[in-house]
PDB file of N, CA and C in Angstrom:
ATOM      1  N   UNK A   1       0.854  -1.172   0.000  1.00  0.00           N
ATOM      2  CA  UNK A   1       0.000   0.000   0.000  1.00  0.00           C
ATOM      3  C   UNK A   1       0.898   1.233   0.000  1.00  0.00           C
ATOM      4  N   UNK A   2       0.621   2.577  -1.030  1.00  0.00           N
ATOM      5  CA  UNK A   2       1.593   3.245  -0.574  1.00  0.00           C
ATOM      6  C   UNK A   2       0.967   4.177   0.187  1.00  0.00           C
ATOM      7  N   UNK A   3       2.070   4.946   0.708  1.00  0.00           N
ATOM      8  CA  UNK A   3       2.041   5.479   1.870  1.00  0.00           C
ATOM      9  C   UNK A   3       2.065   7.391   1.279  1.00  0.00           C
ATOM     10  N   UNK A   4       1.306   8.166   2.172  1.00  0.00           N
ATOM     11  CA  UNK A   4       1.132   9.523   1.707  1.00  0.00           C
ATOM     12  C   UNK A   4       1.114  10.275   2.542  1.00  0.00           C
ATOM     13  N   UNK A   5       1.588  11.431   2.735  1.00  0.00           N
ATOM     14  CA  UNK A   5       1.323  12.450   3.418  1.00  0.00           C
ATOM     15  C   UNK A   5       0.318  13.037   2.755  1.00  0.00           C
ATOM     16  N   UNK A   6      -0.406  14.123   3.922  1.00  0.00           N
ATOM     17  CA  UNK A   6      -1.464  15.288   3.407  1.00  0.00           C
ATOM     18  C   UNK A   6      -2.175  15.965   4.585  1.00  0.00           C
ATOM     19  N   UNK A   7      -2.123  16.861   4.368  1.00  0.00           N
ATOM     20  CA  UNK A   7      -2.511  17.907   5.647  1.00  0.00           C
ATOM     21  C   UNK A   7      -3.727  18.510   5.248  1.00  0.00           C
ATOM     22  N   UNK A   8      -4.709  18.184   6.806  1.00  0.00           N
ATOM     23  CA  UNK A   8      -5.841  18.988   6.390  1.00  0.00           C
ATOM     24  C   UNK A   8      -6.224  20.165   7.538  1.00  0.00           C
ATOM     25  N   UNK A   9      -7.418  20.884   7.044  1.00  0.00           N
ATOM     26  CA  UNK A   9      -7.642  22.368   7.777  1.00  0.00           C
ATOM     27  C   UNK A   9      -8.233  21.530   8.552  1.00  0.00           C
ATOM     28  N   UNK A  10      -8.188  22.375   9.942  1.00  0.00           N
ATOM     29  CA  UNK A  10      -8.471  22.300  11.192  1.00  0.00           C
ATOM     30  C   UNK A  10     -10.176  21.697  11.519  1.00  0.00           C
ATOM     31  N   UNK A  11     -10.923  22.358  10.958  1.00  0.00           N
ATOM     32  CA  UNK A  11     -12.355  21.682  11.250  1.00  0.00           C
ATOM     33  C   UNK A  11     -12.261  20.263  10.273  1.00  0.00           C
ATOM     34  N   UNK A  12     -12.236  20.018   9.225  1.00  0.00           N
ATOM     35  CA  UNK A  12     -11.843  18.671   8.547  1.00  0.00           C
ATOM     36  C   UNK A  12     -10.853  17.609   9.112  1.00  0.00           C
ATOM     37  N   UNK A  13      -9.870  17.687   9.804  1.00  0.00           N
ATOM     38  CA  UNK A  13      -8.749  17.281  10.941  1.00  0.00           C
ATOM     39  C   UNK A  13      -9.796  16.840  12.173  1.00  0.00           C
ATOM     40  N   UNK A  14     -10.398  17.912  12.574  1.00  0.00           N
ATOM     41  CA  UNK A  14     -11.437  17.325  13.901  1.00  0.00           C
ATOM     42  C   UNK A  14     -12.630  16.921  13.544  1.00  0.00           C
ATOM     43  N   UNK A  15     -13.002  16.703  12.271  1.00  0.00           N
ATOM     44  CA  UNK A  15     -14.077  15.731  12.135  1.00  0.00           C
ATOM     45  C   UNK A  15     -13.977  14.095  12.039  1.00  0.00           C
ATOM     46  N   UNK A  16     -12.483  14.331  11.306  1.00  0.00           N
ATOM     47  CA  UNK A  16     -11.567  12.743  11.110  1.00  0.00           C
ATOM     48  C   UNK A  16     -11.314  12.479  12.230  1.00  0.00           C
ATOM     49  N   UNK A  17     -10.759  13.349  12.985  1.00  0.00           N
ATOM     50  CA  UNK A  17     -10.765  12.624  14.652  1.00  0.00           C
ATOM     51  C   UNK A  17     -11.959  12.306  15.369  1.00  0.00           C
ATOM     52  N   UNK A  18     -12.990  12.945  15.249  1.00  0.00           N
ATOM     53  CA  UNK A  18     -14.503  12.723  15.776  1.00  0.00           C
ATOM     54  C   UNK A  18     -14.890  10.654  15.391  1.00  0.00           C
ATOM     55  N   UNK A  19     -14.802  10.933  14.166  1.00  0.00           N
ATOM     56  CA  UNK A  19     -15.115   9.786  13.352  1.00  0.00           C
ATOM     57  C   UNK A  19     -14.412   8.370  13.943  1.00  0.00           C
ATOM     58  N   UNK A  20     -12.981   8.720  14.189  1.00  0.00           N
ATOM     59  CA  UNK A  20     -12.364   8.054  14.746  1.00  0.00           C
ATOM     60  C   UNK A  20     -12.518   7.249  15.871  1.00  0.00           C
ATOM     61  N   UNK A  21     -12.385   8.642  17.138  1.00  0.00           N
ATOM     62  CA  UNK A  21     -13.321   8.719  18.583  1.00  0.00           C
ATOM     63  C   UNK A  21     -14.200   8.019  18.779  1.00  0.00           C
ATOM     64  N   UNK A  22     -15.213   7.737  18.092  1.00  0.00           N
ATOM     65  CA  UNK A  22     -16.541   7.241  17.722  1.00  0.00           C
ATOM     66  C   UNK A  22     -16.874   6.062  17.468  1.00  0.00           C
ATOM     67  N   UNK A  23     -14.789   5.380  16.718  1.00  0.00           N
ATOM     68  CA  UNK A  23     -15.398   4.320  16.619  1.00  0.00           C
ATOM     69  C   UNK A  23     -16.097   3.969  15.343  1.00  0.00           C
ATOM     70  N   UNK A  24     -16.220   4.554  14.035  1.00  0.00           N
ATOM     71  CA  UNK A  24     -17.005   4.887  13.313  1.00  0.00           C
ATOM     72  C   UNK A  24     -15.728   4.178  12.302  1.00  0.00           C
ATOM     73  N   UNK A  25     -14.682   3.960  12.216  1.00  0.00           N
ATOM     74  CA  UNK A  25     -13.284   3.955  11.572  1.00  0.00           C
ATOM     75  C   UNK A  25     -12.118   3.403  12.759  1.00  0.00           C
ATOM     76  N   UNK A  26     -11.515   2.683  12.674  1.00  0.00           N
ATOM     77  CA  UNK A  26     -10.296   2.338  13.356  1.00  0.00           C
ATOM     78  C   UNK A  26      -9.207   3.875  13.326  1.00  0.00           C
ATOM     79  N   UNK A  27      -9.290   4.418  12.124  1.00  0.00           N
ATOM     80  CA  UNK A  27      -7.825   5.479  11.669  1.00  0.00           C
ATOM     81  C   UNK A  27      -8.579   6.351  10.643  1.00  0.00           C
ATOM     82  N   UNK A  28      -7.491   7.304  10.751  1.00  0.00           N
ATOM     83  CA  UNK A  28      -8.141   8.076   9.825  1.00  0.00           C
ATOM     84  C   UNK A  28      -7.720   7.958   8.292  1.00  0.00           C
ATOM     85  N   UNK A  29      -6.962   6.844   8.525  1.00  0.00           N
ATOM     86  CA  UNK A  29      -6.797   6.589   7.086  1.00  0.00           C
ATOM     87  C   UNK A  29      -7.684   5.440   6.501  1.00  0.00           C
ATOM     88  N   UNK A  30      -8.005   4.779   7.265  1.00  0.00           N
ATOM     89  CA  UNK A  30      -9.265   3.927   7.001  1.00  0.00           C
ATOM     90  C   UNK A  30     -10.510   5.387   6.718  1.00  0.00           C
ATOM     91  N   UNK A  31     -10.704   5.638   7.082  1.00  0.00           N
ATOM     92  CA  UNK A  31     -11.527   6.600   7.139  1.00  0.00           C
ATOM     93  C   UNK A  31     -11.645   7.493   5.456  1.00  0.00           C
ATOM     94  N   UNK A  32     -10.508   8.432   5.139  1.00  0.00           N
ATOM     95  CA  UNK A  32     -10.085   8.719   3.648  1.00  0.00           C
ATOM     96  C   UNK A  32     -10.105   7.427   2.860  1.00  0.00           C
ATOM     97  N   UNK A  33      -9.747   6.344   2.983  1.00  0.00           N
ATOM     98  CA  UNK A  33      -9.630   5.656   1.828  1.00  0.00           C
ATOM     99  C   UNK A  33     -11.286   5.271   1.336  1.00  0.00           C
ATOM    100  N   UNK A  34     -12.208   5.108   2.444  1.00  0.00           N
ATOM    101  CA  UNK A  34     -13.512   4.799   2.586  1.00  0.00           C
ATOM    102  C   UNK A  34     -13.845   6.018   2.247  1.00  0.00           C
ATOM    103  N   UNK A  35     -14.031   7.335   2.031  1.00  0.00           N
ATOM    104  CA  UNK A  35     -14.463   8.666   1.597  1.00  0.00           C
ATOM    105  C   UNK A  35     -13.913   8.167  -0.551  1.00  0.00           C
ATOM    106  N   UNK A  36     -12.170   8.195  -0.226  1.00  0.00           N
ATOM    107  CA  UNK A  36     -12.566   7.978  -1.723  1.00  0.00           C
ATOM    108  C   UNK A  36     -13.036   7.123  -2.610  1.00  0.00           C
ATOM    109  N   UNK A  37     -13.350   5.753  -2.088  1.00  0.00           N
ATOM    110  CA  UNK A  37     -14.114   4.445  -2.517  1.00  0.00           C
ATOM    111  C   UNK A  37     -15.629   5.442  -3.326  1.00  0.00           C
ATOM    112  N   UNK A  38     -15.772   5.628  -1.979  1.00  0.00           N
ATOM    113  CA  UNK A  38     -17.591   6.212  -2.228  1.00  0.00           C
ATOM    114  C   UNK A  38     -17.484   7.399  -3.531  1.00  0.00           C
ATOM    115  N   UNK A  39     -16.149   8.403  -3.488  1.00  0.00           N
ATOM    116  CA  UNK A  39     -16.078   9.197  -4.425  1.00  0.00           C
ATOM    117  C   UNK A  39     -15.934   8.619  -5.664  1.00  0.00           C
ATOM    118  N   UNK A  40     -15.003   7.562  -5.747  1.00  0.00           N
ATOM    119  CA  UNK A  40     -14.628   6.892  -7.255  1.00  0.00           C
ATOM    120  C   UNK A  40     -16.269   6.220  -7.616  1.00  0.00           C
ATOM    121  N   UNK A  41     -16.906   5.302  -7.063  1.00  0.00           N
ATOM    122  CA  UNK A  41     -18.309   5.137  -6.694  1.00  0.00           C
ATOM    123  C   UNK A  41     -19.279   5.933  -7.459  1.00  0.00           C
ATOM    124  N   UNK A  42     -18.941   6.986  -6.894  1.00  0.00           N
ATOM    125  CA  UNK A  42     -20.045   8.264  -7.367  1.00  0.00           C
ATOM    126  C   UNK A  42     -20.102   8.967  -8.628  1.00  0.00           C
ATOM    127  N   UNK A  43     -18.893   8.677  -8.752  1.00  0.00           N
ATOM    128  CA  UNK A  43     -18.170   9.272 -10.202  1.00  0.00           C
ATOM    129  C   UNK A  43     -18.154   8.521 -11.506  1.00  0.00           C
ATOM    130  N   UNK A  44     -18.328   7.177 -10.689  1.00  0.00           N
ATOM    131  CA  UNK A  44     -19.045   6.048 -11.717  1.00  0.00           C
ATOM    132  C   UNK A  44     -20.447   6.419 -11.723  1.00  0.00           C
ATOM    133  N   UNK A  45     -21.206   6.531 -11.345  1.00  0.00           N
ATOM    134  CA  UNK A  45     -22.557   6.611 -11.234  1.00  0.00           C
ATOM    135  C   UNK A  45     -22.841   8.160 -12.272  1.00  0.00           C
ATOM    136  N   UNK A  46     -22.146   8.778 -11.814  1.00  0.00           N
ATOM    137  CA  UNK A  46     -22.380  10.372 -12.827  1.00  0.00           C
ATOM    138  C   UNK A  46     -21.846  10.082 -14.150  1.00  0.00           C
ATOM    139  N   UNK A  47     -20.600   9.538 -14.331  1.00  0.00           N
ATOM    140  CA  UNK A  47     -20.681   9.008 -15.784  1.00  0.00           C
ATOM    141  C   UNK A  47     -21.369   8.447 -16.489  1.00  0.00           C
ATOM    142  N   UNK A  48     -22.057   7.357 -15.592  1.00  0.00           N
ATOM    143  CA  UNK A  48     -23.122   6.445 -16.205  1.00  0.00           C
ATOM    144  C   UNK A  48     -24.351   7.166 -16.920  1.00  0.00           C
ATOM    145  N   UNK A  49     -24.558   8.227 -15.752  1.00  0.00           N
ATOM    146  CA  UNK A  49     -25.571   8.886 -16.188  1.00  0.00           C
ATOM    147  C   UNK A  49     -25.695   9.954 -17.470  1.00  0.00           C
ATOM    148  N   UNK A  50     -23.855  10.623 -17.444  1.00  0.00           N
ATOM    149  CA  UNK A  50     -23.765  11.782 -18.339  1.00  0.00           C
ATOM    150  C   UNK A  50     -23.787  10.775 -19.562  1.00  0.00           C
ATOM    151  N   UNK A  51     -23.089   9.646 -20.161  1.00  0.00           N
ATOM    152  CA  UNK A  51     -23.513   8.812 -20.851  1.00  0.00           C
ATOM    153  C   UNK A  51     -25.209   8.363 -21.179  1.00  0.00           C
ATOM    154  N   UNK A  52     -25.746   8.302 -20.217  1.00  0.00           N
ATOM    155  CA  UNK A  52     -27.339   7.863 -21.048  1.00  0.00           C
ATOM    156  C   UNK A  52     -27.678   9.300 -21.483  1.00  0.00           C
ATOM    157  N   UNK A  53     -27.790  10.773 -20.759  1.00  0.00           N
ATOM    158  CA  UNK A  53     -27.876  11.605 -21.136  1.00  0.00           C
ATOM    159  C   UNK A  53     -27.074  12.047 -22.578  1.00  0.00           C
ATOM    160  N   UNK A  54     -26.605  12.056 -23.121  1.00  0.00           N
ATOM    161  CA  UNK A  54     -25.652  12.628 -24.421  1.00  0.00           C
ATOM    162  C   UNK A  54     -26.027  11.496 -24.921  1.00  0.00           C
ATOM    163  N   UNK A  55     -26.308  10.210 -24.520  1.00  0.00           N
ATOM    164  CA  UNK A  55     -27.005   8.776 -25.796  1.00  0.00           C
ATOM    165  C   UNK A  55     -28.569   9.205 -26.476  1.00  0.00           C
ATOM    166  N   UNK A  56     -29.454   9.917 -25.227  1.00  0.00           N
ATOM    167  CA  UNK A  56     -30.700  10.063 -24.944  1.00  0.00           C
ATOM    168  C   UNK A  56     -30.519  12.195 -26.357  1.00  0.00           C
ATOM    169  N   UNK A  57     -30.044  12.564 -25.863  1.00  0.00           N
ATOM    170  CA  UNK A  57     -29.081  14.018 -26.639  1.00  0.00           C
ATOM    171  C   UNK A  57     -29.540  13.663 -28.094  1.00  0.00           C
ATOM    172  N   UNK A  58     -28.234  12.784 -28.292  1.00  0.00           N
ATOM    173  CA  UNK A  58     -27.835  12.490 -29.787  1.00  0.00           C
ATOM    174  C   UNK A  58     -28.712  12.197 -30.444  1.00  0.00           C
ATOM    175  N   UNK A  59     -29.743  11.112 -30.154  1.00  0.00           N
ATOM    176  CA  UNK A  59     -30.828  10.296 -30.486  1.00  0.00           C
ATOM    177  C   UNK A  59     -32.245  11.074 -30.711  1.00  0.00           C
ATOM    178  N   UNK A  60     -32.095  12.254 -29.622  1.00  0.00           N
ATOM    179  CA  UNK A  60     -33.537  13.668 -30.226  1.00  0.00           C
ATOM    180  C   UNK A  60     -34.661  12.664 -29.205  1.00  0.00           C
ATOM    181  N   UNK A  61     -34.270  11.119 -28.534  1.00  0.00           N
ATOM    182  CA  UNK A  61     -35.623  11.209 -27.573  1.00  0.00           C
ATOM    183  C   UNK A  61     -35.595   9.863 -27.501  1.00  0.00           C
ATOM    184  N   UNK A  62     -36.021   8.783 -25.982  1.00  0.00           N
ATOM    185  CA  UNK A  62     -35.943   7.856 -25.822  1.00  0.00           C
ATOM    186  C   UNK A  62     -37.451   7.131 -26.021  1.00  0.00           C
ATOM    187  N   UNK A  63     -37.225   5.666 -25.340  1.00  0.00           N
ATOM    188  CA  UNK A  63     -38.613   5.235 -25.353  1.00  0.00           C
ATOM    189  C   UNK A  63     -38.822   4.983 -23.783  1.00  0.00           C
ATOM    190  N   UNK A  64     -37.632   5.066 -23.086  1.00  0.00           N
ATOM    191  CA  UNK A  64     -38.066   4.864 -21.670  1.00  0.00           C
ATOM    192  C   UNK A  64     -39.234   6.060 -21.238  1.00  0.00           C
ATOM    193  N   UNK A  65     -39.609   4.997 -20.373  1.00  0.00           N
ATOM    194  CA  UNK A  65     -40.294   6.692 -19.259  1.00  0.00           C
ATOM    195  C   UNK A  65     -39.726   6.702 -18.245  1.00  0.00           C
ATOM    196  N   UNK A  66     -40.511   8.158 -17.794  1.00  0.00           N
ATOM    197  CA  UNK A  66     -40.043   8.178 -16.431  1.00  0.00           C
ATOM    198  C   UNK A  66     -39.359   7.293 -16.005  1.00  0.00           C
ATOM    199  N   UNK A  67     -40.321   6.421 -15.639  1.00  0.00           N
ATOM    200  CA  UNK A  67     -40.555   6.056 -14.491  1.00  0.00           C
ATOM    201  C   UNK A  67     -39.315   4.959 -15.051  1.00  0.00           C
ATOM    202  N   UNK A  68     -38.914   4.275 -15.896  1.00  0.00           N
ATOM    203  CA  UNK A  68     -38.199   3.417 -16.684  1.00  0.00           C
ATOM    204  C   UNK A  68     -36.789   4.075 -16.059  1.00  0.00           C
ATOM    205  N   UNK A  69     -36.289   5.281 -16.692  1.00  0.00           N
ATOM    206  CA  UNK A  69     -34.930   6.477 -16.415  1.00  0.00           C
ATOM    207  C   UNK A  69     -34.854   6.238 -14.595  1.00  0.00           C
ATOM    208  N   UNK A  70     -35.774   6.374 -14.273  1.00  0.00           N
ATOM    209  CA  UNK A  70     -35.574   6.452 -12.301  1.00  0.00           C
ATOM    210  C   UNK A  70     -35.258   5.022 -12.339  1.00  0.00           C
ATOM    211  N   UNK A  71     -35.905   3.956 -12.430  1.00  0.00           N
ATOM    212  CA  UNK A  71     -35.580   3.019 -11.977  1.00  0.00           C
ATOM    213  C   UNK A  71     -33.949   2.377 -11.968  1.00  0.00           C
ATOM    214  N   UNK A  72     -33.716   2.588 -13.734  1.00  0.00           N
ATOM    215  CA  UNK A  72     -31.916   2.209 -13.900  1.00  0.00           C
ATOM    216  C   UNK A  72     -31.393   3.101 -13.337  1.00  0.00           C
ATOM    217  N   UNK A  73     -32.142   4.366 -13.046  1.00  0.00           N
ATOM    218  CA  UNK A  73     -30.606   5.195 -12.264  1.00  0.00           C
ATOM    219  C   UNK A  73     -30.529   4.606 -10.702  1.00  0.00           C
ATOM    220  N   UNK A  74     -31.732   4.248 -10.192  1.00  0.00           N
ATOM    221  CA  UNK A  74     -31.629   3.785  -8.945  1.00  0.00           C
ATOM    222  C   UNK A  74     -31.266   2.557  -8.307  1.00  0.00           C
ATOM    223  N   UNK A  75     -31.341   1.259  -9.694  1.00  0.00           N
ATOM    224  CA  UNK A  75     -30.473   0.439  -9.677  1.00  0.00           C
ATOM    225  C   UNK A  75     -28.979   0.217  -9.799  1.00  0.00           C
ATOM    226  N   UNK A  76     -28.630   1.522 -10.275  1.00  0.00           N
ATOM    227  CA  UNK A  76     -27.166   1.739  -9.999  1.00  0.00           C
ATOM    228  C   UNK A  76     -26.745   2.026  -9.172  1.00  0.00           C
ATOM    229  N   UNK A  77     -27.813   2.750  -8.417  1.00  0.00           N
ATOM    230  CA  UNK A  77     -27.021   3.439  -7.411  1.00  0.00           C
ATOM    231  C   UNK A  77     -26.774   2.039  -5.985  1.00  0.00           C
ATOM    232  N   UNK A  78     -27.554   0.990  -6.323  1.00  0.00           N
ATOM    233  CA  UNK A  78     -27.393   0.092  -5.158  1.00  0.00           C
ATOM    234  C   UNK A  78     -26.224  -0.636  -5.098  1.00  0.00           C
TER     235      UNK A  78
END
């Protein structure tokens, strides 16, 4: 695993320690690596989406509905 330095501002520093405290995380590096999981995560999920959007764009109009568009976005998100 490699190893990193990085310094954070003072209220962000005592929330990682809160989290910690709490019990919520062993470390606070358990803690960041679990923040960027969920970010890489999320960032999959917004691609996914800017992709059906610019497919849905190109195309001038889908056949899903609604209710069709909510559902795959919300199956992704699980």
């Amino acid at each position: 695993m490699a190893r990193q330095s990085i310094s954070f501002t003072r209220p962000n520093d005592e929330w990682l320690k809160t989290q910690v405290d709490n019990q919520e995380y062993s470390s606070k590096s358990e803690l960041v690596n679990d923040l960027i999981r969920q970010a890489r995560n999320q960032q999959i999920e917004i691609d996914w989406i800017k992709s059906k959007l610019e497919k849905a764009e190109d195309s001038g109009f889908t056949n899903d509905s609604k209710e069709q568009i909510l559902a795959q976005s919300k199956s992704i998100l699980k």
